[in-house]
C-alpha atoms as a PDB file:
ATOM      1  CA  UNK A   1      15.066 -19.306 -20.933  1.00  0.00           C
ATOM      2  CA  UNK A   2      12.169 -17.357 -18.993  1.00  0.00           C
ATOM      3  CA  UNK A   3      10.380 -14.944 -21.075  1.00  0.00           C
ATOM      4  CA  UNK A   4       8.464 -13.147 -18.402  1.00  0.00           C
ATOM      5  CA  UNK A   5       6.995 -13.158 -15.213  1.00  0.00           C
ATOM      6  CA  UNK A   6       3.275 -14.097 -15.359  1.00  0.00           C
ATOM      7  CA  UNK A   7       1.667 -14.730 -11.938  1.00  0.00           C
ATOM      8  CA  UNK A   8       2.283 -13.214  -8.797  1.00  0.00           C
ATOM      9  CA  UNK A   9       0.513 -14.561  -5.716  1.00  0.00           C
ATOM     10  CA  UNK A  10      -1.045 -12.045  -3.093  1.00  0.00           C
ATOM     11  CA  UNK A  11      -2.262 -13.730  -0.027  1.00  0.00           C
ATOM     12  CA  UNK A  12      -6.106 -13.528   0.957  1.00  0.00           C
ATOM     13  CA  UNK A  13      -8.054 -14.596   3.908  1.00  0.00           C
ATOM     14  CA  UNK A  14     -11.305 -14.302   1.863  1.00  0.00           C
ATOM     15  CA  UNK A  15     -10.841 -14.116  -2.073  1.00  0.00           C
ATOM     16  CA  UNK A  16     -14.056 -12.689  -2.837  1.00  0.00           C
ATOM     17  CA  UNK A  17     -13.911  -9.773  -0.559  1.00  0.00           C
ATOM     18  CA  UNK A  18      -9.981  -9.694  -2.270  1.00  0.00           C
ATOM     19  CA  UNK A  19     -11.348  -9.734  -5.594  1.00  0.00           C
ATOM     20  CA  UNK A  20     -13.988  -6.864  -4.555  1.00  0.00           C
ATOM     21  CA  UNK A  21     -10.750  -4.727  -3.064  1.00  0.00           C
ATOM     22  CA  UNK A  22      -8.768  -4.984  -6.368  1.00  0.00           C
ATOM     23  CA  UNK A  23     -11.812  -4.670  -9.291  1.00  0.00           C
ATOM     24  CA  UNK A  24     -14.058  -2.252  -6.930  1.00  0.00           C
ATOM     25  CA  UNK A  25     -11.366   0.206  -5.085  1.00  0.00           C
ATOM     26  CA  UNK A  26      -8.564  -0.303  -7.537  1.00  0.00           C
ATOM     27  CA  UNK A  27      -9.824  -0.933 -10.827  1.00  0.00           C
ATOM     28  CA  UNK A  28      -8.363  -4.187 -12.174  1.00  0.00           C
ATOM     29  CA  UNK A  29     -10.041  -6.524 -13.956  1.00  0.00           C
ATOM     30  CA  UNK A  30     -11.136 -10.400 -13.012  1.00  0.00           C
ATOM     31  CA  UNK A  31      -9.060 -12.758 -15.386  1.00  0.00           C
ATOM     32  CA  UNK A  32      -9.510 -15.961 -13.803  1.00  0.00           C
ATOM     33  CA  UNK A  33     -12.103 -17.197 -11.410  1.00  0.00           C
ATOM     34  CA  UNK A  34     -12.777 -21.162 -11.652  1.00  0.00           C
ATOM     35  CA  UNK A  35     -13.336 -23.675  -8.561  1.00  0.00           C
ATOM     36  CA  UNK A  36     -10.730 -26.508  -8.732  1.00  0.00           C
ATOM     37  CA  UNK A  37     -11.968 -28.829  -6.171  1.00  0.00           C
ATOM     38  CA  UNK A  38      -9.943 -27.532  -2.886  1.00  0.00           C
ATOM     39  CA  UNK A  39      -9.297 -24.293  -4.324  1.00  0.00           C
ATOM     40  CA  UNK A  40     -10.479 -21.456  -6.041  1.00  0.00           C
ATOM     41  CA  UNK A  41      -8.224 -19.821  -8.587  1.00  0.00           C
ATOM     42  CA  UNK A  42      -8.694 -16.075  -9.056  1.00  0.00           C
ATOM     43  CA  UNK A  43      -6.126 -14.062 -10.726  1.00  0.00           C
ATOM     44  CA  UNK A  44      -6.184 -10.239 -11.220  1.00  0.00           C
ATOM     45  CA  UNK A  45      -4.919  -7.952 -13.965  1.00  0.00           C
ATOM     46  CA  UNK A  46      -4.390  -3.755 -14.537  1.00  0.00           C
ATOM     47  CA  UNK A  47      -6.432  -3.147 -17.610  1.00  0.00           C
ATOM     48  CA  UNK A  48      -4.327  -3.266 -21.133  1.00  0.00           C
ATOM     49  CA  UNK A  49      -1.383  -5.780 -19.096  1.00  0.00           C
ATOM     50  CA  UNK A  50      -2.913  -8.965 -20.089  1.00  0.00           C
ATOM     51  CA  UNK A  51       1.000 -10.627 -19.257  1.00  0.00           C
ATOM     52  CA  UNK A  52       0.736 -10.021 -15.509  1.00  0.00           C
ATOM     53  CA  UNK A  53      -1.440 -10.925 -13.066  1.00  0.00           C
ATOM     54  CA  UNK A  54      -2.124 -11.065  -9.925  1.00  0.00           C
ATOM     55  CA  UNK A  55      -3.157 -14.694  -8.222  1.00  0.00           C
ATOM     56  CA  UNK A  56      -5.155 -14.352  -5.162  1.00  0.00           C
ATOM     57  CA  UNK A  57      -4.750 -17.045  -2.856  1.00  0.00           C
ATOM     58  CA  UNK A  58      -5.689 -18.397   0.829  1.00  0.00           C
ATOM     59  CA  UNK A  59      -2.702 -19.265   2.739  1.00  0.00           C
ATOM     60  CA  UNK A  60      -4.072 -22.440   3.837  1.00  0.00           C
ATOM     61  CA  UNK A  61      -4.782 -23.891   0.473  1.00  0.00           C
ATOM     62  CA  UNK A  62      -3.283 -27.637  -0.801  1.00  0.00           C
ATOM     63  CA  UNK A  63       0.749 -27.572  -0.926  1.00  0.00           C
ATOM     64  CA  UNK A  64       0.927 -25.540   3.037  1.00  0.00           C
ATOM     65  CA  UNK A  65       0.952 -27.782   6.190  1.00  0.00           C
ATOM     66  CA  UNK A  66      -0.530 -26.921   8.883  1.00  0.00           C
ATOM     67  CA  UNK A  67       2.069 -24.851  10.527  1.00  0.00           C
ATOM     68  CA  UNK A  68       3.640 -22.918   7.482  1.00  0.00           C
ATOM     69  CA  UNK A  69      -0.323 -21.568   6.583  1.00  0.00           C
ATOM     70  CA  UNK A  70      -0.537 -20.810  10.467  1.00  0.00           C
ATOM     71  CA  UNK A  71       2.852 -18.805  10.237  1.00  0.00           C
ATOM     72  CA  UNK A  72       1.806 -17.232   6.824  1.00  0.00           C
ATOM     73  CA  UNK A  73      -1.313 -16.268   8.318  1.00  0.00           C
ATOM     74  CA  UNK A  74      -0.202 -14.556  10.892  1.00  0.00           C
ATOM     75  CA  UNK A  75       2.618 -12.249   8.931  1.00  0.00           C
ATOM     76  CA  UNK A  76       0.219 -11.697   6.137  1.00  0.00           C
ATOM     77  CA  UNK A  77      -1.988 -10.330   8.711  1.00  0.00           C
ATOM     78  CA  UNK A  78       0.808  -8.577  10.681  1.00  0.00           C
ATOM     79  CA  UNK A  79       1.156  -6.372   7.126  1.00  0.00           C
ATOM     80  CA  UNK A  80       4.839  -7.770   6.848  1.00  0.00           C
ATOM     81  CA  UNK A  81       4.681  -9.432   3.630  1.00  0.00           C
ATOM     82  CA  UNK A  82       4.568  -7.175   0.706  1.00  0.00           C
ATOM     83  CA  UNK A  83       2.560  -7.388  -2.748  1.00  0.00           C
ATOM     84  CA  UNK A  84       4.540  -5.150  -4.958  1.00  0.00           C
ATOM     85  CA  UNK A  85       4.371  -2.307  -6.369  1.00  0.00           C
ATOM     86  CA  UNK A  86       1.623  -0.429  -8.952  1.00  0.00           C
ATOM     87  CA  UNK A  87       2.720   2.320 -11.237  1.00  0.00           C
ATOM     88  CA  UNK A  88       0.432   4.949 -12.258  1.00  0.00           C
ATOM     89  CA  UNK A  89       0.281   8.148 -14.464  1.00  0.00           C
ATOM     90  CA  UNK A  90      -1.033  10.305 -11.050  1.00  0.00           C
ATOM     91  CA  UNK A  91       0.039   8.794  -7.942  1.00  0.00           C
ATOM     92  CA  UNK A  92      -1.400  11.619  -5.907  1.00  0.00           C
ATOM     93  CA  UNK A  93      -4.818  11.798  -8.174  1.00  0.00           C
ATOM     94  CA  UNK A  94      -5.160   8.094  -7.745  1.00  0.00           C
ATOM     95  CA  UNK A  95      -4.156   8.326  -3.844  1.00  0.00           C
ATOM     96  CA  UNK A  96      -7.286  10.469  -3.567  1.00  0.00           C
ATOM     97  CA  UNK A  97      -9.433   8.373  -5.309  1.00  0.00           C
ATOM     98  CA  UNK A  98      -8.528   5.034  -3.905  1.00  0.00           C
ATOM     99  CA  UNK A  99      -8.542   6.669  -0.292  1.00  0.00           C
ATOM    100  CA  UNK A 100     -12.146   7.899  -1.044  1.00  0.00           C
ATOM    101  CA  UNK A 101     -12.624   4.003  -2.182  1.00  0.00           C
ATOM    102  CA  UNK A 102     -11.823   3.637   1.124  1.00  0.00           C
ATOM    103  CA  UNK A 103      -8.096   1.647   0.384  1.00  0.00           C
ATOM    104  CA  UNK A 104      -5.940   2.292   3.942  1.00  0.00           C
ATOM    105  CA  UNK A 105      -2.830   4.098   3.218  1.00  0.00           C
ATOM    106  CA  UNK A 106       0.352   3.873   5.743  1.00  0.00           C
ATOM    107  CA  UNK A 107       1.669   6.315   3.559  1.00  0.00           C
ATOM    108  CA  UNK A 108       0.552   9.025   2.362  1.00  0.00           C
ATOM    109  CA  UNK A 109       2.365  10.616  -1.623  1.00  0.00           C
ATOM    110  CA  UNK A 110       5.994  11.041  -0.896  1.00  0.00           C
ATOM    111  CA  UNK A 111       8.659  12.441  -3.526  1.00  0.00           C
ATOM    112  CA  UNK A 112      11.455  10.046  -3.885  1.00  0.00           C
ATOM    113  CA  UNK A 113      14.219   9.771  -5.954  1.00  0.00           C
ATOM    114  CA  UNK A 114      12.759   7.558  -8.540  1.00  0.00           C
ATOM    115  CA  UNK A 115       9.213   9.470  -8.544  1.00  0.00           C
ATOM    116  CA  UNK A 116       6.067   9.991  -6.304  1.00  0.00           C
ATOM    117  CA  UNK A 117       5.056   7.022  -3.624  1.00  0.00           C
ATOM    118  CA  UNK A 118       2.526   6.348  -1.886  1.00  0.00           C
ATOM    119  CA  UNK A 119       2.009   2.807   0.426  1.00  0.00           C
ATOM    120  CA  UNK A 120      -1.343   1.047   1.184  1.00  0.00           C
ATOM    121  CA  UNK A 121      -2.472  -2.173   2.466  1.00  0.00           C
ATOM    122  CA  UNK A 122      -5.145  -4.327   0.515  1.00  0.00           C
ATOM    123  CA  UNK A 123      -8.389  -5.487   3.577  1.00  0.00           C
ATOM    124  CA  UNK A 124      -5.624  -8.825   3.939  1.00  0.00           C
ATOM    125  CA  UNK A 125      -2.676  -6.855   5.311  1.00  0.00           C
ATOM    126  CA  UNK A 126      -0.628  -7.178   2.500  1.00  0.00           C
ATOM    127  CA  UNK A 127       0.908  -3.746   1.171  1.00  0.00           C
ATOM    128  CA  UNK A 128       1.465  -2.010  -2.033  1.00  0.00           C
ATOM    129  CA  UNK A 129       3.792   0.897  -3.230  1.00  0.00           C
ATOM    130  CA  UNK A 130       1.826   3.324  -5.666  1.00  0.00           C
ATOM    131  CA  UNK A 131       4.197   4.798  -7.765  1.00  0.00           C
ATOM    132  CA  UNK A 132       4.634   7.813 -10.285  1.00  0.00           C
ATOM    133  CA  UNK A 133       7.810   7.108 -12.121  1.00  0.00           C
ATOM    134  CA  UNK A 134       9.884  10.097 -12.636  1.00  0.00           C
ATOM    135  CA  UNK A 135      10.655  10.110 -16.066  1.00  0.00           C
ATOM    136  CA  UNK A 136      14.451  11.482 -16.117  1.00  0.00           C
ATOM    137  CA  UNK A 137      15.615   8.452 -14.127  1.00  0.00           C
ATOM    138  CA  UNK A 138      17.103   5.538 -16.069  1.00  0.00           C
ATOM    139  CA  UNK A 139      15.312   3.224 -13.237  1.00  0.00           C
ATOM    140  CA  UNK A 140      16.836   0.161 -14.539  1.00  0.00           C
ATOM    141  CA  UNK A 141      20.818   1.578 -14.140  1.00  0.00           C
ATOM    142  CA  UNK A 142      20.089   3.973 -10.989  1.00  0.00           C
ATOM    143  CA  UNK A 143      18.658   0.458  -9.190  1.00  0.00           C
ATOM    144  CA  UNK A 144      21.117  -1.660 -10.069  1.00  0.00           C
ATOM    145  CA  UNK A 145      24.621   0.390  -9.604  1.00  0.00           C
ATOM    146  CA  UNK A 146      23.012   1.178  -6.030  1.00  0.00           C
ATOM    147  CA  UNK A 147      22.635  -2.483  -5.399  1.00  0.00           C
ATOM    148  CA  UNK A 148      26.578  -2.394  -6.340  1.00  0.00           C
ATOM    149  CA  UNK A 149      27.313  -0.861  -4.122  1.00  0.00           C
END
């Protein structure tokens, strides 16, 4: 039986400028960064989550051919593969600070039913959802009867 999920890969054309963009603008901290022969292994975390984190890797490391890291490539850089989704106690507080990090939002704070959003891209393409749960919402039911139908 799976007990949680532990590592979620973010695609990244250059890992240390990656790593940079998620300790330096964002505030996470480096859990992981060892050189394996072919590859590097770097894997993010938000402070006080040691369960998650976040694996940065190239698309054109060991395990891609040739053409599936050449298609990767191109939607990573296209912005058309998501990384997920952050929460946070002050989307719009932390919108302001990350833009002044210089993070690129394609959206700017936006009230939705299940709290405030924000979207940004990391310097790879890939794109985040900032989000400020809103605390009345029973996330977990609302989600899945709409998926119901």
């Amino acid at each position: 039986m799976i007990k949680a999920l532990a590592i979620v890969t973010v695609w990244s054309f250059d890992q240390e400028r990656t790593k940079r963009f998620f300790t330096e603008k964002l505030g996470l901290e480096v859990r992981n960064d060892l050189s394996m022969g072919e590859m590097r292994w770097i894997t993010v975390g938000a402070p006080g989550q040691p369960e998650l984190q976040l694996a940065l890797m190239r698309p054109d490391g060991p395990g891609l051919d040739p053409d599936s890291s050449a298609a990767l490539s191109t939607l990573v850089s296209k912005g058309v593969i998501g990384g997920g989704a952050f929460h946070t106690d002050d989307c719009r507080g932390d919108y302001e600070r990350f833009k002044a990090n210089g993070v690129e939002f394609i959206q700017e704070p936006q009230e939705r039913p299940y709290g405030t959003e924000a979207i940004f891209r990391d310097d790879n393409g890939n794109w985040f959802s900032l989000t400020e749960q809103n605390e009345e919402l029973d996330h977990s039911k609302k989600w899945h009867h709409e998926a119901e139908g």
